[in-house]
C-alpha atoms as a PDB file:
ATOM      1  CA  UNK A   1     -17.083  -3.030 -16.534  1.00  0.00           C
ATOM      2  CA  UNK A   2     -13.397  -2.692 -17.001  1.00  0.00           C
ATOM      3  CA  UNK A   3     -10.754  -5.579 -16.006  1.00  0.00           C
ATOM      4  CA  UNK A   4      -9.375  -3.340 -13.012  1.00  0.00           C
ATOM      5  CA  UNK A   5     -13.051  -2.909 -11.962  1.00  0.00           C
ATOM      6  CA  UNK A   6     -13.981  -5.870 -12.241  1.00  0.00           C
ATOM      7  CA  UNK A   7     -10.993  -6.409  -9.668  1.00  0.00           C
ATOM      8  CA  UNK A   8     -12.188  -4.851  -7.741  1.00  0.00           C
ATOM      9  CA  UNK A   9     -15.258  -6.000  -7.146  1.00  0.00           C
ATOM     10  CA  UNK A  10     -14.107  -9.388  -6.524  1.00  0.00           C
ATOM     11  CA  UNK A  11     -11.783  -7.780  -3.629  1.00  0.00           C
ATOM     12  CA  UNK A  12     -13.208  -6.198  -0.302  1.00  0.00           C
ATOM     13  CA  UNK A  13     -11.393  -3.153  -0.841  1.00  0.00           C
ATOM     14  CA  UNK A  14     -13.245  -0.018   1.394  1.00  0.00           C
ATOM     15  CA  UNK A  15     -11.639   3.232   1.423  1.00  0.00           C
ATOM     16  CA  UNK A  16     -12.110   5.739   4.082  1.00  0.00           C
ATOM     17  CA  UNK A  17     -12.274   5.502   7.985  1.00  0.00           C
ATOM     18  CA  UNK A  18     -13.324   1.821   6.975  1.00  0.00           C
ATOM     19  CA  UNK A  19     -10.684   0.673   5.867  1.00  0.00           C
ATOM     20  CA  UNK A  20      -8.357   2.456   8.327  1.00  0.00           C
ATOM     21  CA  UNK A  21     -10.356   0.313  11.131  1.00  0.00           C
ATOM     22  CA  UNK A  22      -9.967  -2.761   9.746  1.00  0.00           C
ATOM     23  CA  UNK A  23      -6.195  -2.120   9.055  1.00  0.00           C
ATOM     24  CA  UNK A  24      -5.434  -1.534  12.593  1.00  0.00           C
ATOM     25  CA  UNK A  25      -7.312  -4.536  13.670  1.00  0.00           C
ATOM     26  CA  UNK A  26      -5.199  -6.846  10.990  1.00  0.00           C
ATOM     27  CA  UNK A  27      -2.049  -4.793  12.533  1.00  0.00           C
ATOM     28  CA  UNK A  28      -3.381  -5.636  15.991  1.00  0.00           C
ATOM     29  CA  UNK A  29      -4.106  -9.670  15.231  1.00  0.00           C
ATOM     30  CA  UNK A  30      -1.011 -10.939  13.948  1.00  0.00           C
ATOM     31  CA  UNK A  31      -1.475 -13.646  11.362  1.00  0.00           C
ATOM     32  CA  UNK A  32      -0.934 -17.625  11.867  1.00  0.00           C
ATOM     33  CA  UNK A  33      -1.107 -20.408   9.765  1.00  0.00           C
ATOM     34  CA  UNK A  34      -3.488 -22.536  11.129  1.00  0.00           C
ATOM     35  CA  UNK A  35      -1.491 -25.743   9.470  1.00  0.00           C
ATOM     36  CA  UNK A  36       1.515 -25.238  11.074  1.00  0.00           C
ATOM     37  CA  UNK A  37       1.379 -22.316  13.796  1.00  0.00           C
ATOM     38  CA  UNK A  38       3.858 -20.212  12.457  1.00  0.00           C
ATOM     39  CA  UNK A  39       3.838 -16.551  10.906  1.00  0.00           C
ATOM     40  CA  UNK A  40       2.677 -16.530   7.751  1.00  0.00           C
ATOM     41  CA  UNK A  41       5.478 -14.653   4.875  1.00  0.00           C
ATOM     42  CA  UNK A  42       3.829 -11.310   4.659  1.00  0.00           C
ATOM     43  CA  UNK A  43       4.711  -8.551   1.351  1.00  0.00           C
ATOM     44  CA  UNK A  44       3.044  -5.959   3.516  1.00  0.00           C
ATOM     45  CA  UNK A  45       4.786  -2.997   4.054  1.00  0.00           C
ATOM     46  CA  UNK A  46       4.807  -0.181   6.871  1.00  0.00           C
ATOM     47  CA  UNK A  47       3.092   2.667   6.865  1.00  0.00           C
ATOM     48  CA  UNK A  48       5.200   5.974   7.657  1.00  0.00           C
ATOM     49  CA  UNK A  49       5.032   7.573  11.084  1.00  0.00           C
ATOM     50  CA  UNK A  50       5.461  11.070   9.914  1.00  0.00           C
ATOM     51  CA  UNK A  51       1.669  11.139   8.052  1.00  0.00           C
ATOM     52  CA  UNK A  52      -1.460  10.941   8.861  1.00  0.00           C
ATOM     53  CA  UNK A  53      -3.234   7.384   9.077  1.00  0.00           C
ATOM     54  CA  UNK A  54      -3.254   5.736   5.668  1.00  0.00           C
ATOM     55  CA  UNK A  55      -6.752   5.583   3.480  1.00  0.00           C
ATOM     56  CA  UNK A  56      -6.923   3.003   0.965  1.00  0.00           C
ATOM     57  CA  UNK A  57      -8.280   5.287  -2.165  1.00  0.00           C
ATOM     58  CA  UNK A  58      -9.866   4.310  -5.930  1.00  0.00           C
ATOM     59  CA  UNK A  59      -6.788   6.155  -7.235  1.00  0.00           C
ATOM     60  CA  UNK A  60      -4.067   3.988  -5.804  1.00  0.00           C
ATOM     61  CA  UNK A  61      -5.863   0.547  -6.188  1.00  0.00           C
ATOM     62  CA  UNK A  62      -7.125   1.620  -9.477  1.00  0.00           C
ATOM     63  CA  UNK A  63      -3.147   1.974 -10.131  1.00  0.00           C
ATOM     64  CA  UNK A  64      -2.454  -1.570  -8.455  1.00  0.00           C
ATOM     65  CA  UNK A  65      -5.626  -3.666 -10.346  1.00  0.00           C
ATOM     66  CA  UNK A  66      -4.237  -2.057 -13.531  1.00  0.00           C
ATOM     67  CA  UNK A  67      -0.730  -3.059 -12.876  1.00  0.00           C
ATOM     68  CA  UNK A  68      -2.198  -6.518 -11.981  1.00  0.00           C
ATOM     69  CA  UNK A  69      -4.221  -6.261 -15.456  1.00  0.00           C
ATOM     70  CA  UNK A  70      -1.344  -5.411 -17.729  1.00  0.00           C
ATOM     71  CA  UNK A  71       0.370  -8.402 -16.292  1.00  0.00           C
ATOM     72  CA  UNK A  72      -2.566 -10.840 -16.234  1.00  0.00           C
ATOM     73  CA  UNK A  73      -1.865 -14.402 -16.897  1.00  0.00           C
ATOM     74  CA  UNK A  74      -3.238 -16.586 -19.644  1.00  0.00           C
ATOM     75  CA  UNK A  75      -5.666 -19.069 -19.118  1.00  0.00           C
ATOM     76  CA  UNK A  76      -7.555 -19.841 -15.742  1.00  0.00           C
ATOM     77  CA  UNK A  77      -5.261 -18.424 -12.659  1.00  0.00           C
ATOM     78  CA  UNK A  78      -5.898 -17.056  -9.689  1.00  0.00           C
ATOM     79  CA  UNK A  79      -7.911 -14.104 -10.742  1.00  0.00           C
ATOM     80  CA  UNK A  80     -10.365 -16.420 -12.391  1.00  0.00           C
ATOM     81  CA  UNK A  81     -10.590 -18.631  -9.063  1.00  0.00           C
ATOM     82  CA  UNK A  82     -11.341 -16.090  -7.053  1.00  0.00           C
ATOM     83  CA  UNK A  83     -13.901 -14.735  -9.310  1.00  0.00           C
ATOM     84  CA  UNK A  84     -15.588 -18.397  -8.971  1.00  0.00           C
ATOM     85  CA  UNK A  85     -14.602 -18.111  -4.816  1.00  0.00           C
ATOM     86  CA  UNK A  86     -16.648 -14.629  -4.944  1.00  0.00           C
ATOM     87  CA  UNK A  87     -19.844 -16.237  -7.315  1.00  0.00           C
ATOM     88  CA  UNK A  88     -20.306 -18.916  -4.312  1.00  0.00           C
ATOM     89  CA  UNK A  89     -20.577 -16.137  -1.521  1.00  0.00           C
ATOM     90  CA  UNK A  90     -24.336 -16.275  -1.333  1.00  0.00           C
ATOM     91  CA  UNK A  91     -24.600 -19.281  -1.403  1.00  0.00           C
ATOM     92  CA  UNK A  92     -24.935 -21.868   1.825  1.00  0.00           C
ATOM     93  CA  UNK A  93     -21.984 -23.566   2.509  1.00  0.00           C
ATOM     94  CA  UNK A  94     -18.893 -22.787   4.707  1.00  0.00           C
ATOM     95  CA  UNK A  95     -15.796 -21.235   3.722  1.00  0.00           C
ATOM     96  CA  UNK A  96     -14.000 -24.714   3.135  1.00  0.00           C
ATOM     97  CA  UNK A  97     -16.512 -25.978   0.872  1.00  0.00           C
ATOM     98  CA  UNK A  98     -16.445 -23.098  -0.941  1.00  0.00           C
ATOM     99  CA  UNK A  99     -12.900 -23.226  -1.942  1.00  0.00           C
ATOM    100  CA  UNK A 100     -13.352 -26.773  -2.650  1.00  0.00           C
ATOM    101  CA  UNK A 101     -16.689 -25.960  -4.864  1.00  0.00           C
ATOM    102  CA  UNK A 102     -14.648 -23.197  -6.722  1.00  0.00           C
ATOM    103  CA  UNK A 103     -11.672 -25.504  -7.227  1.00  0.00           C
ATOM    104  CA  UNK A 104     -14.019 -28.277  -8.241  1.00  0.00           C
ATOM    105  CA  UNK A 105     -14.749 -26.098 -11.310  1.00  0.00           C
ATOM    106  CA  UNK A 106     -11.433 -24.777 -11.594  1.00  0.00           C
ATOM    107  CA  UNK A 107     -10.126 -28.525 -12.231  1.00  0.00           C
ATOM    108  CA  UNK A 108     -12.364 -28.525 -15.234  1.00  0.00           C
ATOM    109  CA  UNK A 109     -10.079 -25.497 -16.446  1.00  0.00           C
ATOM    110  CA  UNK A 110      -7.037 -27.584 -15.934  1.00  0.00           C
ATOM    111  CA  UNK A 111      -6.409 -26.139 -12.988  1.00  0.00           C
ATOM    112  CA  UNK A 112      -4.060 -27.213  -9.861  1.00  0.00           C
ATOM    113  CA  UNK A 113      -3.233 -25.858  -6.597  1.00  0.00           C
ATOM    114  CA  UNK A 114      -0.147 -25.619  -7.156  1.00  0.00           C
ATOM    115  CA  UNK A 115      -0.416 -23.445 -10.444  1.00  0.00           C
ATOM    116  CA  UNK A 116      -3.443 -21.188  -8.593  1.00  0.00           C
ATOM    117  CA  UNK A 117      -0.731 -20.334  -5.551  1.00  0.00           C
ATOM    118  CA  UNK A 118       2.254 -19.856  -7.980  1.00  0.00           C
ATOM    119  CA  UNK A 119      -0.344 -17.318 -10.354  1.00  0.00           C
ATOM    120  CA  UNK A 120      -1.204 -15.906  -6.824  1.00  0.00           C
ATOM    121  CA  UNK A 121       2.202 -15.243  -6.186  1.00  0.00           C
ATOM    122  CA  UNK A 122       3.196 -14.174  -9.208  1.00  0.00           C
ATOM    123  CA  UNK A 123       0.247 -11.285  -8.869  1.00  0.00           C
ATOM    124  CA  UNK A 124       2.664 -10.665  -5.506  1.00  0.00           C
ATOM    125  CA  UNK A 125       5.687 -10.084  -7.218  1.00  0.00           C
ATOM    126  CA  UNK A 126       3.647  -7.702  -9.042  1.00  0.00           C
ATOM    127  CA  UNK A 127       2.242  -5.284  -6.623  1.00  0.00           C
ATOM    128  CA  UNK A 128       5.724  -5.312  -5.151  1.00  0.00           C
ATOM    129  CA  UNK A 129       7.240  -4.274  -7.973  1.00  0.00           C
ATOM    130  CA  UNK A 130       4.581  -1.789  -8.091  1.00  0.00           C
ATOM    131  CA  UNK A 131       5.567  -0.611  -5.086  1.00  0.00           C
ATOM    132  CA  UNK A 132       9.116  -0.332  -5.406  1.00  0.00           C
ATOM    133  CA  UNK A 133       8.364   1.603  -8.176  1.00  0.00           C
ATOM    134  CA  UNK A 134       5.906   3.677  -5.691  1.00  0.00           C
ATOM    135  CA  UNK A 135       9.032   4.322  -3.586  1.00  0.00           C
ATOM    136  CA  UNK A 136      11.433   5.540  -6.443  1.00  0.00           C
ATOM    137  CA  UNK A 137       9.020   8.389  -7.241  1.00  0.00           C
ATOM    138  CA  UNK A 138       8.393   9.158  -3.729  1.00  0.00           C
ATOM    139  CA  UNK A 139      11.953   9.381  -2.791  1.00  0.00           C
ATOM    140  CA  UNK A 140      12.394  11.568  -6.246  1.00  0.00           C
ATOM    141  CA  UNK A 141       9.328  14.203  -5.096  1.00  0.00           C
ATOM    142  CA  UNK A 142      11.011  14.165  -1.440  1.00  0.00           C
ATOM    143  CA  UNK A 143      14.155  15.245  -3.069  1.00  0.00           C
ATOM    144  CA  UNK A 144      12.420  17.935  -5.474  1.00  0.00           C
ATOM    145  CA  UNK A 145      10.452  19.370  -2.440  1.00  0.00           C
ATOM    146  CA  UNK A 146      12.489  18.972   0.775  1.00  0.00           C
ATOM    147  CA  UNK A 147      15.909  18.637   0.394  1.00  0.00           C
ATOM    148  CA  UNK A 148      16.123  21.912  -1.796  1.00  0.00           C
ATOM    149  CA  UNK A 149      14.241  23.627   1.469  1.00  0.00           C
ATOM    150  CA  UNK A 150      16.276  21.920   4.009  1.00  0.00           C
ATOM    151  CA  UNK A 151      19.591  23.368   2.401  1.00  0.00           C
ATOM    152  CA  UNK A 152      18.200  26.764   2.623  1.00  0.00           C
ATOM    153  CA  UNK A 153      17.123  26.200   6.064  1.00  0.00           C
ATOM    154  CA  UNK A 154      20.446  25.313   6.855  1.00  0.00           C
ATOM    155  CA  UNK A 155      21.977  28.399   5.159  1.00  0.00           C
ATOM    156  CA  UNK A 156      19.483  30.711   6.889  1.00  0.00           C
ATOM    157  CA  UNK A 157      20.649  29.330  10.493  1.00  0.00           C
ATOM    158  CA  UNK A 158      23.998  30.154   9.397  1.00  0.00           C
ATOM    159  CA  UNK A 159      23.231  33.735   8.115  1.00  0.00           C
ATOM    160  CA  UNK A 160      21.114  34.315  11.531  1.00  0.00           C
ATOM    161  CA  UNK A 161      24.317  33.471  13.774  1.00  0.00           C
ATOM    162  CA  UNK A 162      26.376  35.524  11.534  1.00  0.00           C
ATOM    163  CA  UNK A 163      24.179  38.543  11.675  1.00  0.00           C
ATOM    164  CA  UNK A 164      23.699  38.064  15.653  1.00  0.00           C
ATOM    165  CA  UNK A 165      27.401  38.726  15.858  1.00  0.00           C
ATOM    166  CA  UNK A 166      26.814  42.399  14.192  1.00  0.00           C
ATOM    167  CA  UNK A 167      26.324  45.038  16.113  1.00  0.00           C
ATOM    168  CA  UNK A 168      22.642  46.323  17.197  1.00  0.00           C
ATOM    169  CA  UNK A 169      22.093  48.360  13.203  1.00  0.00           C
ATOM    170  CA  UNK A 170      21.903  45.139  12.096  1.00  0.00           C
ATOM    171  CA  UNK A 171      19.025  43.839  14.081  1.00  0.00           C
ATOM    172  CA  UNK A 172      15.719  44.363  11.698  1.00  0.00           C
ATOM    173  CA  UNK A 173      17.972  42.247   9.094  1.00  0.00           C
ATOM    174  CA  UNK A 174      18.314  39.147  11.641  1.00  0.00           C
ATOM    175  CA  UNK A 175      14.389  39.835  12.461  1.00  0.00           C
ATOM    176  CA  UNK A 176      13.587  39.533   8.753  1.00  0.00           C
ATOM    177  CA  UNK A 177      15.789  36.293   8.257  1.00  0.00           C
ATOM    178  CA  UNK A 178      13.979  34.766  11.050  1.00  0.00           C
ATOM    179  CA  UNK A 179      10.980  35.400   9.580  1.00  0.00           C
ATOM    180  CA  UNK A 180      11.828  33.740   6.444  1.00  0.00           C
ATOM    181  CA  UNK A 181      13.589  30.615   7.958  1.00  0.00           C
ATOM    182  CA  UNK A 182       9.796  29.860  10.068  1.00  0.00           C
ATOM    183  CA  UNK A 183       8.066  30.372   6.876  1.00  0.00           C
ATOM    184  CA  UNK A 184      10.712  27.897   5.270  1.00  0.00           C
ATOM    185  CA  UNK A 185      10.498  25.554   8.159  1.00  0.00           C
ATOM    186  CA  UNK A 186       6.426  25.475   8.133  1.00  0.00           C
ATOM    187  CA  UNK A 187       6.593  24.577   4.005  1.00  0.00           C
ATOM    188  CA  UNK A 188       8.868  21.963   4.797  1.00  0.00           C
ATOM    189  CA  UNK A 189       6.239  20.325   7.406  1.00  0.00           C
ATOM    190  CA  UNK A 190       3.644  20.542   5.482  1.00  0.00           C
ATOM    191  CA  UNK A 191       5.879  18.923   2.108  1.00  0.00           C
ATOM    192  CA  UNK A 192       6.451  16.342   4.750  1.00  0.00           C
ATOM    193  CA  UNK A 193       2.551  15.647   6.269  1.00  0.00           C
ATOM    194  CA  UNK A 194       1.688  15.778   2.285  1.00  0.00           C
ATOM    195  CA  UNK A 195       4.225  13.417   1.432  1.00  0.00           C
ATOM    196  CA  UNK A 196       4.030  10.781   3.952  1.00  0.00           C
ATOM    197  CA  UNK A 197       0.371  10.725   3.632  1.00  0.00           C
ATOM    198  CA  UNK A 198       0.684   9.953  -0.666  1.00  0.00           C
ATOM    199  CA  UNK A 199       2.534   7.023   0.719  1.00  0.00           C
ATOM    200  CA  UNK A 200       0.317   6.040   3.419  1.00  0.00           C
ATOM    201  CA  UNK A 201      -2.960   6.090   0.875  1.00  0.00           C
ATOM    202  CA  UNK A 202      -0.512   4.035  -1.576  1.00  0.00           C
ATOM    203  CA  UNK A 203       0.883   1.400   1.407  1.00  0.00           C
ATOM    204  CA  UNK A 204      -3.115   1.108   2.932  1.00  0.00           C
ATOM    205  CA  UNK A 205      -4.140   0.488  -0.353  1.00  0.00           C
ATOM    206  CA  UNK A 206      -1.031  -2.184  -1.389  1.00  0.00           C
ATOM    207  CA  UNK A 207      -1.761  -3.839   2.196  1.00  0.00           C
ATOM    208  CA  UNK A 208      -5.667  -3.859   1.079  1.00  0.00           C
ATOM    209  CA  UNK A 209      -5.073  -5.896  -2.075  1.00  0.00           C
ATOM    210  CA  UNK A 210      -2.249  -8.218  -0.617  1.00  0.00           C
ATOM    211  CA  UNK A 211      -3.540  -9.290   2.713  1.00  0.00           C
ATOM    212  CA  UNK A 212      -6.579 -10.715   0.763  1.00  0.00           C
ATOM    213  CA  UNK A 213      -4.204 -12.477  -1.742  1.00  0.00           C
ATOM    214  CA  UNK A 214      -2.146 -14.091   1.240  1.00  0.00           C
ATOM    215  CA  UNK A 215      -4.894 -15.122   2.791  1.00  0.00           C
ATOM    216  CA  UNK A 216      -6.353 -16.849   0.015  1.00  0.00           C
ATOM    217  CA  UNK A 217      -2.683 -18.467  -0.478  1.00  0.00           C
ATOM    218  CA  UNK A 218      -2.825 -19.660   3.141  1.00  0.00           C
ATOM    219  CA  UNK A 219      -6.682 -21.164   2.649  1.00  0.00           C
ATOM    220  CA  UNK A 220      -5.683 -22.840  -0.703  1.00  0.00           C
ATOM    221  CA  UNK A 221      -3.113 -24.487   1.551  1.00  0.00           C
ATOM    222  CA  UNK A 222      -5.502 -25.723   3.773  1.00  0.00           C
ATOM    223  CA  UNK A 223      -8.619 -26.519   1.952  1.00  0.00           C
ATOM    224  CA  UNK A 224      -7.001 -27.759  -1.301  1.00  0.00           C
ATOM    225  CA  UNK A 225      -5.311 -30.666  -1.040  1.00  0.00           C
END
């Protein structure tokens, strides 16, 4: 098993409808600390309204565990306590003992909260650079595939006024330009659906990965002290 699968198998990352569910009940249940009552900092970002629904996929988290592997820490971090976290699943005990019973072994490793939060954020800074990086591309394909389009939608317009202007032989030539300018027009909104959508996957999957890590952040606060 590979380091970004064996990521992923300590996160419970499901693609699909799934996942889509569960996103829109996190959306719909905003989360609280329960220490102090107040909105926990969130990295999430929002999803686009012009696409459909984002899926979390294997391709995009595959691309954030790999980021996350190329910039793994030395030593016992995060990672490995939540690999210790996942080992006690099965077994009987509530969710604060099991931090505590993971973190119990973790202080063998030299291990403090303190240093498992700042590795957890530091995986954070990560994926966010990994999505800013996300974004540059995306913008760079919008430009390569819209903005050309849009210009000659905007010329078309133009030519279709002029030619209305001319008298009636010129009538099959405005027909034709309309013709092209609705082609043009449906290309661009399908660019855009296609577009937005390769961002949705990306931001359902980024959300995927980071909710879990903030909510292990805000349980670390609470259980270890």
């Amino acid at each position: 098993m590979g380091f970004a699968d064996k990521l992923k198998s300590l996160f419970v990352i499901e693609d699909g409808p799934k996942a889509e569910k569960k996103t829109e009940e996190k959306v719909a249940k905003k989360k609280v600390s329960p220490a102090t009552g107040k909105k926990s900092h969130s990295v999430e970002v929002a999803e686009s309204s012009e696409g459909r629904k984002g899926q979390v996929t294997n391709k995009f988290i595959e691309i954030l565990f790999g980021s996350m592997e190329k910039h793994n820490l030395d030593g016992f971090d995060y990672l490995e306590f939540k690999e210790s976290l996942k080992s006690l699943e099965k077994m009987p005990m509530d969710e604060q003992t099991r931090y505590q019973s993971a973190f119990a072994m973790a202080k063998t490793m030299g291990a403090t909260p303190k240093k498992l939060m700042d590795a957890a954020a530091h995986y954070l800074k990560i994926l966010q650079q990994e999505e800013n990086k996300f974004e540059q591309a995306l913008q760079n394909q919008r430009n390569r595939q819209i903005g050309g389009r849009e210009k000659q939608v905007a010329d078309l317009e133009k030519g279709i006024l002029q030619r209305a202007e001319k008298i009636k032989t010129l009538t099959a030539e405005i027909e034709q330009a309309q013709k092209e300018l609705e082609a043009i027009k449906a290309e661009i909104s399908g660019a855009i659906v296609k577009v937005e959508t390769t961002k949705n996957d990306f931001i359902a999957s980024y959300n995927a990965v980071v909710t879990q890590i903030e909510q292990d952040v805000e349980k670390m606060k609470i259980f270890l002290k």
